[in-house]
N, C-alpha and C. Protein backbone atom coordinates (compact mmCIF):
# COMPACT_ATOMS: atom_id res chain seq x y z
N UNK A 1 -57.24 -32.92 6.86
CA UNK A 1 -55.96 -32.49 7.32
C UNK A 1 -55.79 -32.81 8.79
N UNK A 2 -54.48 -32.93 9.19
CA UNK A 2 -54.36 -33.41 10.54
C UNK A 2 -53.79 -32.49 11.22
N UNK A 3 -53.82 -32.21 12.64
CA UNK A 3 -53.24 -31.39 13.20
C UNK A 3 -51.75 -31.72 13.93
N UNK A 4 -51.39 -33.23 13.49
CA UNK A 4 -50.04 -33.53 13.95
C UNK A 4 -48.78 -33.07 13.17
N UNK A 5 -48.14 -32.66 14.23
CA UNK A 5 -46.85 -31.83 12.95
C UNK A 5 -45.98 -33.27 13.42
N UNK A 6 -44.95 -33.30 12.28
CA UNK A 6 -43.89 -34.05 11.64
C UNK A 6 -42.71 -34.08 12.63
N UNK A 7 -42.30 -34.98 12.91
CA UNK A 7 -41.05 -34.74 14.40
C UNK A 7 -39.98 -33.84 13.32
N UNK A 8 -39.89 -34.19 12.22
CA UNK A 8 -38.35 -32.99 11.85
C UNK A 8 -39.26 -31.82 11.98
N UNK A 9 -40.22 -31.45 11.20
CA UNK A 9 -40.83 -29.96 11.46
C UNK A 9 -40.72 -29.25 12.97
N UNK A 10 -41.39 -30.34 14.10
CA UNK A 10 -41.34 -30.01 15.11
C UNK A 10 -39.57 -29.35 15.78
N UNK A 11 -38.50 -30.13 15.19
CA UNK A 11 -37.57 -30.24 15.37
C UNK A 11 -37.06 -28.79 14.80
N UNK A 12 -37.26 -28.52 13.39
CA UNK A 12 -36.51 -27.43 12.68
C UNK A 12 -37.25 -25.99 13.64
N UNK A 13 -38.42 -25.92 14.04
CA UNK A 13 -38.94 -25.15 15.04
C UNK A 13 -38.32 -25.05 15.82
N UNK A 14 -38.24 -25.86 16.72
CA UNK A 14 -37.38 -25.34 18.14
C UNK A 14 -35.80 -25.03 18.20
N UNK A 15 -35.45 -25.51 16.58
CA UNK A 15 -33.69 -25.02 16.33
C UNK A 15 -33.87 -23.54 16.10
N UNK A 16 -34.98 -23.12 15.39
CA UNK A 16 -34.74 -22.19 14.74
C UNK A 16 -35.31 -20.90 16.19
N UNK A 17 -36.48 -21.54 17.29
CA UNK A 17 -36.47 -20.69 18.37
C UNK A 17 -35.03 -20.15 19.28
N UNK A 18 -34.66 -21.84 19.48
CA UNK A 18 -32.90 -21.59 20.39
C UNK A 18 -32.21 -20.38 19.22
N UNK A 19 -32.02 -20.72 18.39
CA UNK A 19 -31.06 -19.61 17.44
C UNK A 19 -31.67 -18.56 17.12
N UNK A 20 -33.10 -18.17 17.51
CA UNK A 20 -33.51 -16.86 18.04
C UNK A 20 -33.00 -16.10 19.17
N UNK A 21 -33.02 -17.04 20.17
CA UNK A 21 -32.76 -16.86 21.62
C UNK A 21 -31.45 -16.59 22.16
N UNK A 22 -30.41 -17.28 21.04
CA UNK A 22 -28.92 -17.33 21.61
C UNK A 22 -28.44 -15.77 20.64
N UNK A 23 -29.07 -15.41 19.49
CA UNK A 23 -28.65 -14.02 18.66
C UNK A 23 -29.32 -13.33 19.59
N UNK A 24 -30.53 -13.20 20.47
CA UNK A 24 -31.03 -11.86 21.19
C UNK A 24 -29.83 -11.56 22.28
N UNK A 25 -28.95 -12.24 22.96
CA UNK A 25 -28.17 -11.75 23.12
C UNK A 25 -26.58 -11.33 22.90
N UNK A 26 -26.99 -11.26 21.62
CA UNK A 26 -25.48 -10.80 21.18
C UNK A 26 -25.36 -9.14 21.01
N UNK A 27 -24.48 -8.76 21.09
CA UNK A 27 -24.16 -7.12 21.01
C UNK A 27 -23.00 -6.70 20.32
N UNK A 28 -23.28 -5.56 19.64
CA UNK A 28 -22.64 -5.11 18.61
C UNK A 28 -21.88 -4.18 19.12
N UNK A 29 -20.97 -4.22 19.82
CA UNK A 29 -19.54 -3.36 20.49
C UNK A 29 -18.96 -4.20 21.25
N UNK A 30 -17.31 -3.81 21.36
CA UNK A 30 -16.54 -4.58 21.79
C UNK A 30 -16.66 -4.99 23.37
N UNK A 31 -15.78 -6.38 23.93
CA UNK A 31 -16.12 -6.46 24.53
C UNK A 31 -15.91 -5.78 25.99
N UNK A 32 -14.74 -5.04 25.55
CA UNK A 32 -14.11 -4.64 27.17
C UNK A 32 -13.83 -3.10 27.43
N UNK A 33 -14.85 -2.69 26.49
CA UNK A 33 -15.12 -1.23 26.58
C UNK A 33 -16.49 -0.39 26.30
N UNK A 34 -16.25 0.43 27.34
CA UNK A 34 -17.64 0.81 26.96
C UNK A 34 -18.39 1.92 26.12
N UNK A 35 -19.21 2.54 25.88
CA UNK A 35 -19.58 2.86 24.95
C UNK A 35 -19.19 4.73 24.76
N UNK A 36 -18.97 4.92 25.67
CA UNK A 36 -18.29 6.66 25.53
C UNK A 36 -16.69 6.31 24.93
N UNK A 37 -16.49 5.38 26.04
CA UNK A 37 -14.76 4.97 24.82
C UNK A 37 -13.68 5.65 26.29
N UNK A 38 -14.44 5.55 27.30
CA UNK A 38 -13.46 5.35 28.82
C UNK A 38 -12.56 4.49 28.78
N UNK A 39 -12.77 3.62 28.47
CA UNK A 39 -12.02 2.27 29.07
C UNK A 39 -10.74 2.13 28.49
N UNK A 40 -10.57 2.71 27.06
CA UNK A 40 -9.58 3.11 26.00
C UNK A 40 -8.54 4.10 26.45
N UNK A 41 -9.16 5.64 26.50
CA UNK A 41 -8.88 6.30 27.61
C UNK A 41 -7.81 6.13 28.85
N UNK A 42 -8.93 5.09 29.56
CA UNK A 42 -7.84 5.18 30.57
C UNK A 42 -6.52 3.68 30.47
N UNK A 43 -6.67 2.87 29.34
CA UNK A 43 -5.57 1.73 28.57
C UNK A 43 -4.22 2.93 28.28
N UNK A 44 -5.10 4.25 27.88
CA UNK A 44 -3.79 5.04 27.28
C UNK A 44 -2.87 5.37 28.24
N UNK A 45 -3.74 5.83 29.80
CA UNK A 45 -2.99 6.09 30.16
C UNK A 45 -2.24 5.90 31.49
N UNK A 46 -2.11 4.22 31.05
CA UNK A 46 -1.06 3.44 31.83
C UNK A 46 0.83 3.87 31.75
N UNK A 47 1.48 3.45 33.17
CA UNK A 47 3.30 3.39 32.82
C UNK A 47 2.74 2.29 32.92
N UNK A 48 3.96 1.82 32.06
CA UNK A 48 4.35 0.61 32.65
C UNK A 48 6.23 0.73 33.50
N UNK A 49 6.29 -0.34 33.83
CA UNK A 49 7.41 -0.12 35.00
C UNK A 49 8.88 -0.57 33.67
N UNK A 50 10.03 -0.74 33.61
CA UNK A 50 11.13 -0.76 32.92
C UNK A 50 11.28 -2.01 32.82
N UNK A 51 11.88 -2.30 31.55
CA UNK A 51 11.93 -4.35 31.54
C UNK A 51 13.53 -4.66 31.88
N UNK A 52 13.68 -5.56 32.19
CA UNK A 52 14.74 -5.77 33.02
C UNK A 52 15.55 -6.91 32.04
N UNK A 53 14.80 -7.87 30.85
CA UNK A 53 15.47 -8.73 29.66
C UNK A 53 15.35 -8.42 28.41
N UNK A 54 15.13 -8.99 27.52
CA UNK A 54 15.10 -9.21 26.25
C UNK A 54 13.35 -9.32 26.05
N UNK A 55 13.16 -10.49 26.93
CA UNK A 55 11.42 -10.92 26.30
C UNK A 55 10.75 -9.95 27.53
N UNK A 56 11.06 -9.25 28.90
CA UNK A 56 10.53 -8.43 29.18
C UNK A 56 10.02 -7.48 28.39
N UNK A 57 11.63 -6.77 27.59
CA UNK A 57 11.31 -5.79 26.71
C UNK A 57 9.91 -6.05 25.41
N UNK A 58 9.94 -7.09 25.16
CA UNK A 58 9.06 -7.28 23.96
C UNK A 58 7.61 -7.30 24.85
N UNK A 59 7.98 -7.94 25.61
CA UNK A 59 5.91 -8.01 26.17
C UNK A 59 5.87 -6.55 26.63
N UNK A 60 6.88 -5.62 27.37
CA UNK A 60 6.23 -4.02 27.76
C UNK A 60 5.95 -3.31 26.07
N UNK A 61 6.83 -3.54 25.32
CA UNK A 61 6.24 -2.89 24.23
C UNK A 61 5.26 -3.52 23.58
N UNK A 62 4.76 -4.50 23.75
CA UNK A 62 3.63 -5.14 22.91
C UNK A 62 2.27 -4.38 23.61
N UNK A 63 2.40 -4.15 25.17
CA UNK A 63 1.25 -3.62 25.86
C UNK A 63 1.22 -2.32 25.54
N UNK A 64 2.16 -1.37 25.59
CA UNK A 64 2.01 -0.24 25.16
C UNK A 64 1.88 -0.23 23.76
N UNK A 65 2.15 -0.80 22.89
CA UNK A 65 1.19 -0.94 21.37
C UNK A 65 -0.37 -1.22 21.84
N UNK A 66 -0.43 -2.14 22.28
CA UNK A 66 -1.80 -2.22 22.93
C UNK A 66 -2.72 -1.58 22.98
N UNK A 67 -2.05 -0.91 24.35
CA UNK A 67 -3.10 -0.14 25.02
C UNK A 67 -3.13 1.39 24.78
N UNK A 68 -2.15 1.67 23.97
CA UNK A 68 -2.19 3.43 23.39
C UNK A 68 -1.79 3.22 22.22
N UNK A 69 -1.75 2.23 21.02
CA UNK A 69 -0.98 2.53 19.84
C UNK A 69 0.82 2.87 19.61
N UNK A 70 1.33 2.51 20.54
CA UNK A 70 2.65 2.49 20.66
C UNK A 70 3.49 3.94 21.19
N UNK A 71 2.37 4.65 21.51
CA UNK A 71 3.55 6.37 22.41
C UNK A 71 2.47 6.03 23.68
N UNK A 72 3.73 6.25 24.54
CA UNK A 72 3.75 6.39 25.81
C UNK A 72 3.20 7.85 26.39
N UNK A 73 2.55 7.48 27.22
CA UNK A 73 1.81 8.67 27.87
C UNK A 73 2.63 9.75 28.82
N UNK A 74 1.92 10.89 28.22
CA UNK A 74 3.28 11.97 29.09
C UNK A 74 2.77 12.17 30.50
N UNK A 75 1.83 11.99 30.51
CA UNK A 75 0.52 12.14 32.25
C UNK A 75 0.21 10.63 32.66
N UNK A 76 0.39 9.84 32.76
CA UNK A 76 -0.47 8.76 33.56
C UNK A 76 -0.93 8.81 35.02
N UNK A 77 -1.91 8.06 34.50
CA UNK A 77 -3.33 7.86 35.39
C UNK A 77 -2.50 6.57 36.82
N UNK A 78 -2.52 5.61 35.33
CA UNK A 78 -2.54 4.38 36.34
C UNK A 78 -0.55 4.21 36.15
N UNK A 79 -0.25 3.00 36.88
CA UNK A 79 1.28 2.62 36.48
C UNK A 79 0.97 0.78 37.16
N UNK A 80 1.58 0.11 35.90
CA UNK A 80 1.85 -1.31 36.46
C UNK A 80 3.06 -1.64 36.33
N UNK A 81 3.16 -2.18 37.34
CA UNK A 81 4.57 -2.89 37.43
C UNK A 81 4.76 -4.34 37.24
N UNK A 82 5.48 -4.46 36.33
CA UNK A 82 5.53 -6.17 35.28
C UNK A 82 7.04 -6.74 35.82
N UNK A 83 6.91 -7.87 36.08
CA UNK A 83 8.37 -8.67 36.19
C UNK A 83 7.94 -9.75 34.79
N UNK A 84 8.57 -9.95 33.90
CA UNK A 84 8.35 -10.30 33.18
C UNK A 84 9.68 -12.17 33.53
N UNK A 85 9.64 -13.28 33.18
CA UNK A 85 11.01 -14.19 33.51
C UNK A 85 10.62 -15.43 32.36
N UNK A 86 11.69 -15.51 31.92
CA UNK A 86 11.49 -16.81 30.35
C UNK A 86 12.58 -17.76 30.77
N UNK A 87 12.21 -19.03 30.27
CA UNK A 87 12.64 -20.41 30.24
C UNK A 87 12.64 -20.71 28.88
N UNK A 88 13.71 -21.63 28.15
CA UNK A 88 13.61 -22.56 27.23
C UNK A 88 14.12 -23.99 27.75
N UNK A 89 13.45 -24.88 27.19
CA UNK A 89 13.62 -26.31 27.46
C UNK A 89 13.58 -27.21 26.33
N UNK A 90 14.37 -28.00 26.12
CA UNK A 90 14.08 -29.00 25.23
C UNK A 90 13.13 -30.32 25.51
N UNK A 91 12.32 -30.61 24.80
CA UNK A 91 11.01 -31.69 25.44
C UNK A 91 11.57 -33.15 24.55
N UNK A 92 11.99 -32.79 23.62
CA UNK A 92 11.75 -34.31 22.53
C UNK A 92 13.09 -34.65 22.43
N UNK A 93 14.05 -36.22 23.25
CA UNK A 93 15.44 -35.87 22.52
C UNK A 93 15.38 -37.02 22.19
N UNK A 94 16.63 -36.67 20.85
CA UNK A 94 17.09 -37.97 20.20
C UNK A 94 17.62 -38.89 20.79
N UNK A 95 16.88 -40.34 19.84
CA UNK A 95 17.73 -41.70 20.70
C UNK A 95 19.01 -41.91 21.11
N UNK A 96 19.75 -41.63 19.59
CA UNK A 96 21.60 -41.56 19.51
C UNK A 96 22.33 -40.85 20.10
N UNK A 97 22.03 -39.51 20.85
CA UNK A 97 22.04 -38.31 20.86
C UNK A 97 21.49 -37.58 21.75
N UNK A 98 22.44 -37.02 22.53
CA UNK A 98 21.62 -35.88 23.91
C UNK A 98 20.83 -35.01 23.10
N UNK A 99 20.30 -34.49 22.15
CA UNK A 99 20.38 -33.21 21.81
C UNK A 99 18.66 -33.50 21.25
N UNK A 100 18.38 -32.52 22.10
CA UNK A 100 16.73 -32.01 21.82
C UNK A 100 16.61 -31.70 19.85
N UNK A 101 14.89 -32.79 19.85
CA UNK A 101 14.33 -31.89 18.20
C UNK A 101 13.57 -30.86 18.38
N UNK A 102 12.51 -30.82 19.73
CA UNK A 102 11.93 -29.82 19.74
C UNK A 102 12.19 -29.32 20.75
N UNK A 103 11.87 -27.97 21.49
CA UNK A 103 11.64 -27.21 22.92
C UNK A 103 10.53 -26.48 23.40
N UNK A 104 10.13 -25.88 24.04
CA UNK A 104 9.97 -25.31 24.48
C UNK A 104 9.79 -23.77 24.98
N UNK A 105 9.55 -22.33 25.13
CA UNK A 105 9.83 -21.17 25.65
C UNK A 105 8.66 -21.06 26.37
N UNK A 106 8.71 -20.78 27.73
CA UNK A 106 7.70 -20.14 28.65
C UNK A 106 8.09 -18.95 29.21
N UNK A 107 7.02 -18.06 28.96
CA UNK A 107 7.06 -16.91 29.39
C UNK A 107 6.03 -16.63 30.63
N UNK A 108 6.71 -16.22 31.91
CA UNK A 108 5.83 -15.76 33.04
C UNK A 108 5.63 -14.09 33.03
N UNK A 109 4.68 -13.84 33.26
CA UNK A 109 4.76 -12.47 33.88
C UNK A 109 3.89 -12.08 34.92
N UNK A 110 3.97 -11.35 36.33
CA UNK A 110 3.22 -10.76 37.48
C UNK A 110 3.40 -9.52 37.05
N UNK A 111 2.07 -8.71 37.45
CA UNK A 111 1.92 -7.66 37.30
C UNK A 111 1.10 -6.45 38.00
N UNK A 112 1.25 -6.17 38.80
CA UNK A 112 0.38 -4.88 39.78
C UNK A 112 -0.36 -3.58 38.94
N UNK A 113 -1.36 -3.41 38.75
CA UNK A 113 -1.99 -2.39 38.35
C UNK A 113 -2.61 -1.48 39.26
N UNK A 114 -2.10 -0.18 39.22
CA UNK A 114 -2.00 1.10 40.63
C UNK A 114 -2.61 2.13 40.02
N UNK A 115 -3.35 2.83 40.62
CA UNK A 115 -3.97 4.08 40.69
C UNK A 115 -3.07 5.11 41.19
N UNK A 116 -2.51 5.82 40.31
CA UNK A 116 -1.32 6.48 40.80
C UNK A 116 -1.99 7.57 41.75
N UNK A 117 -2.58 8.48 41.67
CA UNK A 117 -3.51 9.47 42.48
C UNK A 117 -3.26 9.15 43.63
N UNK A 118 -3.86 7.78 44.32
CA UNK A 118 -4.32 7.69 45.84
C UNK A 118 -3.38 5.85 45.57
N UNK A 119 -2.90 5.55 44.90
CA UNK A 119 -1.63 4.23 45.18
C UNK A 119 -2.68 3.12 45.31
N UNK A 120 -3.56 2.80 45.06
CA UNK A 120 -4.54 2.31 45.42
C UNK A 120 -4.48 0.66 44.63
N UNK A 121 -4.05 -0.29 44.47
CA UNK A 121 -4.04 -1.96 43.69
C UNK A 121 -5.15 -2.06 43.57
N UNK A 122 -5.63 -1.95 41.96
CA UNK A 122 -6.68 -2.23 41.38
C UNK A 122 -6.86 -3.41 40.62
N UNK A 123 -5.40 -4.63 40.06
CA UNK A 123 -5.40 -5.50 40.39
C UNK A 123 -3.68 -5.87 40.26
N UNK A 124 -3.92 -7.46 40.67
CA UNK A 124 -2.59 -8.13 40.40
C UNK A 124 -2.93 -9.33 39.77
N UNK A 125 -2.24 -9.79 39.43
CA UNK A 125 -1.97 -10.77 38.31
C UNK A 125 -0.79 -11.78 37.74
N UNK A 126 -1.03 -13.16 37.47
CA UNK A 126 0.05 -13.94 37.06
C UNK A 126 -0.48 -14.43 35.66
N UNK A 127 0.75 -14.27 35.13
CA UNK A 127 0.03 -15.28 33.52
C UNK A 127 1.42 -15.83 32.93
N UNK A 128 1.06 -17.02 32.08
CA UNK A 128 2.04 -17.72 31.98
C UNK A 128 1.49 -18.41 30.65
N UNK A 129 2.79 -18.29 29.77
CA UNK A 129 2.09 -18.38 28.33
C UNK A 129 3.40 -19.51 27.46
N UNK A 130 2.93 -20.47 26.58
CA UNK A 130 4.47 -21.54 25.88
C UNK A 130 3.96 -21.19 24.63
N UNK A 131 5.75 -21.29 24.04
CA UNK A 131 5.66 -21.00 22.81
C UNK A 131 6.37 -22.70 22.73
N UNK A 132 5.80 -23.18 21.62
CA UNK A 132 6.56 -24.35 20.92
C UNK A 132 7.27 -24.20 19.95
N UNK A 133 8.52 -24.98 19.67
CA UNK A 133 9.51 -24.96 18.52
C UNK A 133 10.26 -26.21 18.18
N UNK A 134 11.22 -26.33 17.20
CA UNK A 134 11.68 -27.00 16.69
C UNK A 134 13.26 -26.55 16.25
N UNK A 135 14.04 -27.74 17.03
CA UNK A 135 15.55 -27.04 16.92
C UNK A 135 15.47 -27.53 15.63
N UNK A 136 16.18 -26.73 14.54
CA UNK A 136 16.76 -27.40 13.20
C UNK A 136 18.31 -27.35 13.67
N UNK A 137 19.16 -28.02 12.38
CA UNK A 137 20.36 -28.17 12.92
C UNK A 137 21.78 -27.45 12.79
N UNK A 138 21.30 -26.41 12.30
CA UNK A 138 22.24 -25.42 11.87
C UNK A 138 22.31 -24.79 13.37
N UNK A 139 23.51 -23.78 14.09
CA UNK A 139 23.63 -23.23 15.49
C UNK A 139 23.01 -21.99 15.45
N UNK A 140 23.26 -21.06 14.17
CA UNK A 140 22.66 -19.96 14.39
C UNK A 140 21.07 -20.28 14.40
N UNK A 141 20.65 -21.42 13.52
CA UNK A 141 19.30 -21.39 13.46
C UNK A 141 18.52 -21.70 14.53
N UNK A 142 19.22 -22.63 15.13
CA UNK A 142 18.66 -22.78 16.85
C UNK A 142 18.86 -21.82 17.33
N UNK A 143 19.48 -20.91 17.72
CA UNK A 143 19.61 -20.04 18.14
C UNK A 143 18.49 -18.97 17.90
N UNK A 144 18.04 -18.82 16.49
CA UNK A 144 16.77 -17.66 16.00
C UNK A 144 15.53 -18.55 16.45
N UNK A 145 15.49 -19.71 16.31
CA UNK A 145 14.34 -20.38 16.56
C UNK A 145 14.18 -20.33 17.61
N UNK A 146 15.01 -20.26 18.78
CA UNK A 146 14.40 -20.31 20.33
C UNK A 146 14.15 -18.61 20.54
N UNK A 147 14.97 -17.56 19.89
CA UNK A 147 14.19 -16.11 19.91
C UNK A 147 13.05 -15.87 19.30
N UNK A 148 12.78 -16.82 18.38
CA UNK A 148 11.49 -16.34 17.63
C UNK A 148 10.53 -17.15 18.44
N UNK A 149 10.75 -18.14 19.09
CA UNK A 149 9.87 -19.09 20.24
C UNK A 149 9.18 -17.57 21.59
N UNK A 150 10.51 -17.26 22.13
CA UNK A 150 10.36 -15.96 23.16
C UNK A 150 9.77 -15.12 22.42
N UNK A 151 10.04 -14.31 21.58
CA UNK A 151 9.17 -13.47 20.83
C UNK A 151 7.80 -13.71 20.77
N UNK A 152 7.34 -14.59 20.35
CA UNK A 152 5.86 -15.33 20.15
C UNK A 152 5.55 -15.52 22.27
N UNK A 153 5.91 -15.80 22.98
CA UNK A 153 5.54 -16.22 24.15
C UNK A 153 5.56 -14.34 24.88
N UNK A 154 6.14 -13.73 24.52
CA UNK A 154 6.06 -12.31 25.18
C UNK A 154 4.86 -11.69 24.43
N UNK A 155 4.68 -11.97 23.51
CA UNK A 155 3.45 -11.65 22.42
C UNK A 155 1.97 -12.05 23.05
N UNK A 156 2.19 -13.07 23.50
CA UNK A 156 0.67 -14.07 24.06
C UNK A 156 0.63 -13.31 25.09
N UNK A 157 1.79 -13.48 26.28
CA UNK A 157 1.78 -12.99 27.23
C UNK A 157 1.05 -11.46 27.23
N UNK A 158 1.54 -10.93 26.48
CA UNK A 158 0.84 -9.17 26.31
C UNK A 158 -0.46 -9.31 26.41
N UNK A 159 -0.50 -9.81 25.35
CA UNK A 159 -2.52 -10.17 24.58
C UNK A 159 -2.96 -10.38 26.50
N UNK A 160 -2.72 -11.34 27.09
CA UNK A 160 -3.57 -12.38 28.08
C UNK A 160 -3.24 -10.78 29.15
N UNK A 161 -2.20 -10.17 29.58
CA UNK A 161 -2.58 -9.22 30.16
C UNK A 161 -3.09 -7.58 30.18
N UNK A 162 -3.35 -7.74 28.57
CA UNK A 162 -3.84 -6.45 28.07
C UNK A 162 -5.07 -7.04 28.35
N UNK A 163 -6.11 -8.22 28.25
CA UNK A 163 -7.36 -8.28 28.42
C UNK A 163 -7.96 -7.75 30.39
N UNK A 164 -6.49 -8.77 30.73
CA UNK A 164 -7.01 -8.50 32.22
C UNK A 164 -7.06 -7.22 32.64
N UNK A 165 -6.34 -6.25 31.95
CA UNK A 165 -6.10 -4.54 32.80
C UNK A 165 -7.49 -3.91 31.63
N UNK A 166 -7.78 -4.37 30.81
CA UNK A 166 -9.24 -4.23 29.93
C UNK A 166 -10.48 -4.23 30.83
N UNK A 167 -10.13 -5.57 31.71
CA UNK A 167 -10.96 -5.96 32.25
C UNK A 167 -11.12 -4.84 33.89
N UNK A 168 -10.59 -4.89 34.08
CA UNK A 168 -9.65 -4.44 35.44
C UNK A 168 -10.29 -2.60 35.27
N UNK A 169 -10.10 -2.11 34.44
CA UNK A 169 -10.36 -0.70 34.31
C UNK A 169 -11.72 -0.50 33.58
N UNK A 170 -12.43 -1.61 32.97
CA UNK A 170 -13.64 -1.41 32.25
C UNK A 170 -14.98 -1.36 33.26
N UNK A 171 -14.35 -2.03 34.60
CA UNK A 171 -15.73 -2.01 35.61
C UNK A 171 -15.98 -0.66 35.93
């Protein structure tokens, strides 16, 4: 018998060490909270500041679904203040024809996160999120298609700053 191992043997060894090595650190709880269940806690008990549009309104209520299950807190801790501002654009236009096939919706939002107690900016923040669409050619339907574009872009937008105030209050 020989003592030389086989280059695939040698090979299936050291796959199977790395994929030892990369599962030892994985962990079984979420990522942006910690384990008493603080971080949740204090998600609940954010204001948020008043929306001033249409897709404002949808991204403040998407965060307060968020971050408390959709009721607003009668005590808050913290308060952020969101300017929420949307664009649609048409990107693709026809040869014959001014008139856009597809567009566009971008949704911006800045946002201040405050320690109401002592006023204290714990953070701030810009995020900026596109929804893609497709005019069809009916008017009302363009019309739902570029709201259901904003809808979807106030939606992302939430998600991307519910992680950061996750993040923001989990240290």
């Amino acid at each position: 018998m020989s003592s030389e191992l086989k280059p695939s043997t040698v090979l299936r060894r050291s796959l199977l060490i790395g994929a030892a090595l990369l599962l030892a650190g994985c962990q079984a709880r979420p990522l942006y909270q910690d384990t008493n269940g603080e971080t949740r806690g204090a998600l609940a008990a954010i204001a948020y500041s008043e929306a001033t549009d249409r897709v404002g309104l949808e991204t403040r209520n998407r965060l307060i679904f968020l971050t408390s299950g959709g009721d607003e807190t009668k005590t808050p801790e913290y308060r952020v203040d969101l300017t929420v501002s949307s664009s649609v654009s048409g990107v693709l236009l026809e040869k014959g024809a001014d008139t856009p096939n597809s567009g566009r919706a971008v949704a911006t939002g800045s946002y201040t996160l405050k320690r109401i107690s002592d006023d204290t900016v714990l953070k701030t923040g810009r995020r900026q999120t596109v929804a893609l669409f497709d005019y069809p050619r009916q008017e009302f339907a363009k019309l739902r298609a570029v709201r259901d574009a904003e809808d979807r872009a106030a939606r992302e937008l939430a998600e991307l700053i519910y992680a950061d105030l996750s993040m923001a209050l989990g240290r």
